[in-house]
Protein backbone atom coordinates (compact mmCIF):
# COMPACT_ATOMS: atom_id res chain seq x y z
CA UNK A 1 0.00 0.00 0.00
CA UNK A 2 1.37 3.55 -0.83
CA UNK A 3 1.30 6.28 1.39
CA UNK A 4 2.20 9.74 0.31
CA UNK A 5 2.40 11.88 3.59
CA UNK A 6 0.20 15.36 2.85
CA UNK A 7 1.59 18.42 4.66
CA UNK A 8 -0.53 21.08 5.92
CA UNK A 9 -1.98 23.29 3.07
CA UNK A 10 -0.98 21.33 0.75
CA UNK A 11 -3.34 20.79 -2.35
CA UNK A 12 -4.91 17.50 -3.63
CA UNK A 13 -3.52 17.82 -6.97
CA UNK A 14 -0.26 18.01 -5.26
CA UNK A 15 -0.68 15.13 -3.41
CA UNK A 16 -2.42 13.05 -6.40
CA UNK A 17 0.68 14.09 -8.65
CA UNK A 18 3.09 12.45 -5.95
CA UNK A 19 0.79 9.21 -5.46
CA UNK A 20 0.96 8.80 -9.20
CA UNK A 21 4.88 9.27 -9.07
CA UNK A 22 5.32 7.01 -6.62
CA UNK A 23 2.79 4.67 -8.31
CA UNK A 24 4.69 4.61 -11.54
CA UNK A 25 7.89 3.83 -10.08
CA UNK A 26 6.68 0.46 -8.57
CA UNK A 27 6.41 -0.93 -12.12
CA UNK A 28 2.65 -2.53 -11.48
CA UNK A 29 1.50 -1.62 -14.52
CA UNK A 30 4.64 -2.28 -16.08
CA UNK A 31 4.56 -5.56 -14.95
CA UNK A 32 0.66 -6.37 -15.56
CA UNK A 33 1.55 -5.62 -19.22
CA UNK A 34 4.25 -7.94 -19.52
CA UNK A 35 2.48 -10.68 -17.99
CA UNK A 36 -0.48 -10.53 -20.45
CA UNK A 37 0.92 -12.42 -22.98
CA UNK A 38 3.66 -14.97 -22.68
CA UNK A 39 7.53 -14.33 -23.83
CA UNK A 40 9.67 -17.51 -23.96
CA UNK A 41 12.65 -17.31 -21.46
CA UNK A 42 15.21 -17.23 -24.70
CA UNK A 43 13.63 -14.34 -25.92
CA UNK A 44 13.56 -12.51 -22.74
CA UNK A 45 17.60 -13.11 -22.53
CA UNK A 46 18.00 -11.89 -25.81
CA UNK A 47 16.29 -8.42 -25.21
CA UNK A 48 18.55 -8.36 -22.08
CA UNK A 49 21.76 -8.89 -23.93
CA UNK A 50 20.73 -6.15 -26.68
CA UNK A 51 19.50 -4.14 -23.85
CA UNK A 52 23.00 -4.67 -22.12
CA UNK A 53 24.99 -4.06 -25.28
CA UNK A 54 23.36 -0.76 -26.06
CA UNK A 55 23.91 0.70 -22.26
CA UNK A 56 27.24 -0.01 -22.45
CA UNK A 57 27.67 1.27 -25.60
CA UNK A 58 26.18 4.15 -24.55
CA UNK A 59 28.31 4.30 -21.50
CA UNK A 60 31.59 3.80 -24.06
CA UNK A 61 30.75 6.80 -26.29
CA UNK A 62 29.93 9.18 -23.12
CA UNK A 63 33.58 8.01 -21.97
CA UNK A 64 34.92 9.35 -25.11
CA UNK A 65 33.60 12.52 -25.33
């Protein structure tokens, strides 16, 4: 359960806008996605390894510049 502590005077939109933050970064709906249809487990280790190659390619050029 999230709770997103309100401090005197603040507004709702405020607070809503915080709830949804934290919301997103819990990955539900993220995850509730993914599990809607079924990805064999060599596929998902292929998307990591791309996923890996491009980060640290990333990571390489930053280095460079």
């Amino acid at each position: 359960m999230l709770l997103v502590p309100i401090k005197e005077g603040e507004s709702i939109e405020k607070a809503l806008k915080k709830y949804k933050k934290k919301f997103e970064k819990t990955g539900v709906v993220r995850e509730l996605r993914a599990r809607q249809q079924f990805t064999k487990k060599s596929v998902r280790r292929r998307e990591q390894i791309i996923k890996a190659a491009y980060i640290e390619n990333l990571r390489r050029e930053e280095g460079q510049l």
